[in-house]
Protein backbone atom coordinates (compact mmCIF):
# COMPACT_ATOMS: atom_id res chain seq x y z
CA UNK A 1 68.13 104.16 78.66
CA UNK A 2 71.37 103.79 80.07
CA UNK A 3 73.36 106.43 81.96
CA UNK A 4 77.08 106.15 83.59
CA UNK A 5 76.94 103.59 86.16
CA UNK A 6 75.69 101.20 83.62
CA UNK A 7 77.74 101.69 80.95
CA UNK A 8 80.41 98.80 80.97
CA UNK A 9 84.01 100.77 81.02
CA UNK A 10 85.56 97.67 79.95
CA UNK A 11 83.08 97.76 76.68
CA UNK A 12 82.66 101.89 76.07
CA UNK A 13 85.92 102.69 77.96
CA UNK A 14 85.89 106.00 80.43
CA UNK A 15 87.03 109.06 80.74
CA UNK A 16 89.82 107.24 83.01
CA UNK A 17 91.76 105.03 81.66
CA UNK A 18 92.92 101.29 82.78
CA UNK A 19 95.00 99.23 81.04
CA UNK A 20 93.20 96.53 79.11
CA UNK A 21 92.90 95.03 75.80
CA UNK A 22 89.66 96.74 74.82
CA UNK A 23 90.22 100.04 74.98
CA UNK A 24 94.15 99.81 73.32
CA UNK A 25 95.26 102.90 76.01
CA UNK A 26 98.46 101.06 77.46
CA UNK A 27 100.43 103.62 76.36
CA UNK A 28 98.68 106.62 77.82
CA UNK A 29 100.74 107.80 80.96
CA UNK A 30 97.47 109.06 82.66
CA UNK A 31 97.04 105.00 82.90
CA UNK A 32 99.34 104.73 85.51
CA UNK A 33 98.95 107.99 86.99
CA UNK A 34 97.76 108.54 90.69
CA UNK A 35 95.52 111.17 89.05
CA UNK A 36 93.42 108.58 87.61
CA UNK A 37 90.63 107.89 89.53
CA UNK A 38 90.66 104.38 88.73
CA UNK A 39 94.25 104.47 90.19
CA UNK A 40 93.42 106.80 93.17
CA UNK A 41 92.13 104.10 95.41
CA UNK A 42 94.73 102.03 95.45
CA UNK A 43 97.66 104.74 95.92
CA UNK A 44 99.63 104.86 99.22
CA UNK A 45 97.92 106.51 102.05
CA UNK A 46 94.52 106.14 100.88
CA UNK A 47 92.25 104.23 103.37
CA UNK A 48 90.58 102.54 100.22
CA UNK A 49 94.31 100.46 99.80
CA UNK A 50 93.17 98.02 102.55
CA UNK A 51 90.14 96.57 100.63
CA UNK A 52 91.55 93.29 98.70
CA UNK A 53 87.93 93.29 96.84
CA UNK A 54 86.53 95.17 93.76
CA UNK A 55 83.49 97.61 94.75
CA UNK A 56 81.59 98.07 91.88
CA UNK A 57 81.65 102.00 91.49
CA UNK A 58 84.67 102.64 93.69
CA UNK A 59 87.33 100.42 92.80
């Protein structure tokens, strides 16, 4: 059984976007957008910006 922190995004893709090779979604504004949450911690302002590292789960 495998529910949604399991699930590879870079394999099954998400319901937010990032731009890789996989999932062919380049072109989708909401990529970029600061509505993404994929995007969100790494926008201006947001406390999560200082972490250089990958958290599995958050960034």
């Amino acid at each position: 059984v495998h529910y949604g922190a399991d699930l590879d995004t870079e394999k099954f893709c998400s319901g937010f976007p990032k731009a890789n090779l996989t999932c062919k979604m380049d072109d989708d504004p909401y990529v970029s957008s600061g509505w993404n949450l994929n995007n969100f911690a790494r926008l201006p302002g947001s406390v999560l910006a200082f972490e250089q590292t990958d958290i599995s789960g958050v960034l």
